[in-house]
Protein backbone atom coordinates (compact mmCIF):
# COMPACT_ATOMS: atom_id res chain seq x y z
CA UNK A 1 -34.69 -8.39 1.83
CA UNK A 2 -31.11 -8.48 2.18
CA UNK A 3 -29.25 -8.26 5.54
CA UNK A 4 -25.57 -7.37 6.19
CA UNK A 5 -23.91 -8.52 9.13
CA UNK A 6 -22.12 -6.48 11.79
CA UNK A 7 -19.57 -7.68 14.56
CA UNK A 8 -21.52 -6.32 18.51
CA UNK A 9 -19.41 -6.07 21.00
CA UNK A 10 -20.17 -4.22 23.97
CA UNK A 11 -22.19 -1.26 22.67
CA UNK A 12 -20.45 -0.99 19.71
CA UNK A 13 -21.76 -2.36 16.44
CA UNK A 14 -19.03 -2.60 13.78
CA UNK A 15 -19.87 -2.84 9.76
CA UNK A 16 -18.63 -6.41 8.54
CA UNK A 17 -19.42 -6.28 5.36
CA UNK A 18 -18.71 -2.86 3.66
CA UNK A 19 -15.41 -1.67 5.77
CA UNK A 20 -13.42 -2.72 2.78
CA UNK A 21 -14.90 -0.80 0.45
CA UNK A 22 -13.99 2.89 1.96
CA UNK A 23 -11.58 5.14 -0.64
CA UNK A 24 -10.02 6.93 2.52
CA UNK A 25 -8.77 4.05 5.07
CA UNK A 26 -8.83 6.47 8.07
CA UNK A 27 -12.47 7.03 7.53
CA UNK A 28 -13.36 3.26 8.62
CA UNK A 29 -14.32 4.58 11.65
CA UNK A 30 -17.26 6.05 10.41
CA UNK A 31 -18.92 2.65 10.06
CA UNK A 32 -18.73 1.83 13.41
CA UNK A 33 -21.99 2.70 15.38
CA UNK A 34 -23.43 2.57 18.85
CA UNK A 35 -26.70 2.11 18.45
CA UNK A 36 -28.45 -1.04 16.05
CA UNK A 37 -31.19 -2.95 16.29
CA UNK A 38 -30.95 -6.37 14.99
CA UNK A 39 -32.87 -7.84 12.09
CA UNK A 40 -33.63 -11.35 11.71
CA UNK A 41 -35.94 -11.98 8.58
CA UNK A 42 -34.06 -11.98 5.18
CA UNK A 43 -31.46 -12.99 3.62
CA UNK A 44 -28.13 -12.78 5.50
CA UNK A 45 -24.92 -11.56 3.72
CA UNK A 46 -21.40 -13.61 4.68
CA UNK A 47 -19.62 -11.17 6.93
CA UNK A 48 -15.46 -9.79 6.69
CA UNK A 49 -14.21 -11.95 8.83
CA UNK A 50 -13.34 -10.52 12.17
CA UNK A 51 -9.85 -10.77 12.29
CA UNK A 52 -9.80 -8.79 8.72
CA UNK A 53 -12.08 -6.33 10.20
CA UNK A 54 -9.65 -5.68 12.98
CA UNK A 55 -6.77 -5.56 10.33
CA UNK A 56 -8.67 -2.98 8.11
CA UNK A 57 -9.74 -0.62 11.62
CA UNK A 58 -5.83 -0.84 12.73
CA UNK A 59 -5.01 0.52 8.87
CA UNK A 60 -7.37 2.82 8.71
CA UNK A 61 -6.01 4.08 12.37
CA UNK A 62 -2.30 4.10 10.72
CA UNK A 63 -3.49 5.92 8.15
CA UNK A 64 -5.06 8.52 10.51
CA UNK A 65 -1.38 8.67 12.24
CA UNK A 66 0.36 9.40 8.79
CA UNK A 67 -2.18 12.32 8.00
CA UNK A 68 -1.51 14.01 11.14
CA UNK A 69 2.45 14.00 10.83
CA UNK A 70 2.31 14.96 7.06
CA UNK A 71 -0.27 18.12 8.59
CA UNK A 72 2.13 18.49 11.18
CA UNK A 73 5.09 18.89 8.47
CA UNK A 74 3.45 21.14 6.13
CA UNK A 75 2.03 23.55 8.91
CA UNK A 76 5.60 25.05 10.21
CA UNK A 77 6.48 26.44 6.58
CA UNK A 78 3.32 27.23 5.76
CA UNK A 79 3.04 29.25 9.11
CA UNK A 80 6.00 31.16 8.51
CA UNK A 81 4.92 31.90 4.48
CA UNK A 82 1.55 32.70 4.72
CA UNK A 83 1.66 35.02 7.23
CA UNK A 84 4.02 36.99 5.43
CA UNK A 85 2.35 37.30 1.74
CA UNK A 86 -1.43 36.96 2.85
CA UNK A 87 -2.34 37.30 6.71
CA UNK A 88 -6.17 37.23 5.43
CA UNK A 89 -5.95 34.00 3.52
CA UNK A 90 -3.71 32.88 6.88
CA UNK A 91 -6.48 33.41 9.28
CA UNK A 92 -9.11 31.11 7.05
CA UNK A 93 -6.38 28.73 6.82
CA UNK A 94 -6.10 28.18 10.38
CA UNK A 95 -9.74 28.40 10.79
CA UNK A 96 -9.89 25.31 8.17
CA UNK A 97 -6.92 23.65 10.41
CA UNK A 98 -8.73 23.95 13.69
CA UNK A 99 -11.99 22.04 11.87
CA UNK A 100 -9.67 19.72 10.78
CA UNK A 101 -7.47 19.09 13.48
CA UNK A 102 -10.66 18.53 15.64
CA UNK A 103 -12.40 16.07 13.17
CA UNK A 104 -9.34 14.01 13.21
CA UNK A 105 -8.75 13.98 17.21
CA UNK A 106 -12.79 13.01 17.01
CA UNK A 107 -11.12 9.80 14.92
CA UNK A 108 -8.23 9.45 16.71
CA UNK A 109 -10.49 8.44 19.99
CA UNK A 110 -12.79 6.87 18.32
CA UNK A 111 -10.28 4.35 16.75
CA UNK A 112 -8.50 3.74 20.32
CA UNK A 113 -11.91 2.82 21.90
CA UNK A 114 -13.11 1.16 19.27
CA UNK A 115 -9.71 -1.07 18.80
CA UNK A 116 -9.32 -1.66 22.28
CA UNK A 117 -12.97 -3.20 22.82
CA UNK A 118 -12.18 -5.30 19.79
CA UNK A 119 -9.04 -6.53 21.50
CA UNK A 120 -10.00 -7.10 24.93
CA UNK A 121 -13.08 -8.60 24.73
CA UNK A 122 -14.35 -11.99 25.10
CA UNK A 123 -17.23 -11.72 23.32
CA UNK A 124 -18.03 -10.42 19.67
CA UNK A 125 -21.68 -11.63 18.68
CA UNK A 126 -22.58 -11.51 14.61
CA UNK A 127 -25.67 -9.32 13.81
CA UNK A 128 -27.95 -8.46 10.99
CA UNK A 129 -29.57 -5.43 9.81
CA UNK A 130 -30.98 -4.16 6.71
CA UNK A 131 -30.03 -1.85 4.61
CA UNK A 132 -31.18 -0.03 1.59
CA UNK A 133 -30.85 2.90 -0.84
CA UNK A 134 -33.97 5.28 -1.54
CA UNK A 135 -34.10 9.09 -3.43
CA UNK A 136 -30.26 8.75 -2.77
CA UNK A 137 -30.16 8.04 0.82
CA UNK A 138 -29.11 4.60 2.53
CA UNK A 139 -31.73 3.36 5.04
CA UNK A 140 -30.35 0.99 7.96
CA UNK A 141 -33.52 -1.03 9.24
CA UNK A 142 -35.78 1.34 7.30
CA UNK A 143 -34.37 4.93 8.84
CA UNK A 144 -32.32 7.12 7.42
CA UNK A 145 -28.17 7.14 8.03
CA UNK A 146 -26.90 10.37 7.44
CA UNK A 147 -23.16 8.97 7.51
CA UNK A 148 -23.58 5.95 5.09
CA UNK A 149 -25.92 8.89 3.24
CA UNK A 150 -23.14 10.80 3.34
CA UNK A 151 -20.38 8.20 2.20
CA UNK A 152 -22.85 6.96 -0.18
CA UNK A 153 -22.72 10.67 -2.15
CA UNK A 154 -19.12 11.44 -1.79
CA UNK A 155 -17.09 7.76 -1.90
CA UNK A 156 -17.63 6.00 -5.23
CA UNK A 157 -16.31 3.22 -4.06
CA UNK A 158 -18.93 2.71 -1.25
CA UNK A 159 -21.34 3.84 -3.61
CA UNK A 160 -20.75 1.23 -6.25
CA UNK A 161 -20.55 -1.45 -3.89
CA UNK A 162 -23.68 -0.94 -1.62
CA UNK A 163 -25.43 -0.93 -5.42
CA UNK A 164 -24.02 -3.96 -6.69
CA UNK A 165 -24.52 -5.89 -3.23
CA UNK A 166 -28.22 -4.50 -3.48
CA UNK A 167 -29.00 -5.38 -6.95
CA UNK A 168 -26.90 -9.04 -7.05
């Protein structure tokens, strides 16, 4: 069995091996968790190191930043427009916006906690768990993760790597 290390600090368990491998940098932060138990028995992978990991959470937190100001550009004209030739496909518009707009505020935090633990803290232990794919879900330590699941189906890039670390 093959186990792929994470950087703990805190109560924070951060993916060191797959972070890379996300199509959409600001998503990163979906591959930090708060809750892993540690594996011990197999064979363990050779971690991102943790300075790189930092470098690829503070991109992926850029990248968050640019998506909000190009959102931010595009909603003043297409406030004024839409309102005027459709006020029906306006209101699902905004609808859409508000999901949005609250799924990236969810990242937004996320990434300050996350980056600020990383920075400030003394101590960043290297642990192990297992992971694996079965009837098209990803299993961490034998359970199912819905959000590696749910990377797994929609980023081929995570997709293609989880396989080939898997099968190599």
């Amino acid at each position: 069995m093959k186990l792929f290390p994470f950087y703990m600090t805190d109560n924070i368990f951060i993916d060191a091996y797959f972070l890379e491998n996300i199509s959409k940098p600001h998503t990163r932060i979906l591959l930090v968790r708060t809750n892993l138990k540690p594996e011990e028995n197999g064979e363990k992978l050779e971690p991102i190191p943790l300075n790189q990991v930092v470098k690829l959470l503070e991109d992926g937190y850029v990248d968050l930043k640019s998506l909000n100001e190009k959102k931010e550009r595009l909603d003043a004209l297409d406030y004024l427009l839409s309102s005027l030739y459709n006020p029906g496909l306006y209101f699902r518009k905004r609808e859409a916006e508000i999901t949005l707009s609250s799924l990236l505020r969810i990242y937004d935090l996320a990434y300050k906690q996350v980056l600020k633990k990383l920075r400030y803290s003394n101590h960043v232990n290297l642990i192990f768990a297992s992971i694996s794919v079965s009837n098209n879900s990803i299993l961490i330590n034998g359970k199912e993760d819905k959000i590696y699941t749910a990377l797994f189906k929609s980023d081929s890039n995570f997709k293609e790597a989880i396989l080939s670390s898997l099968s190599g």
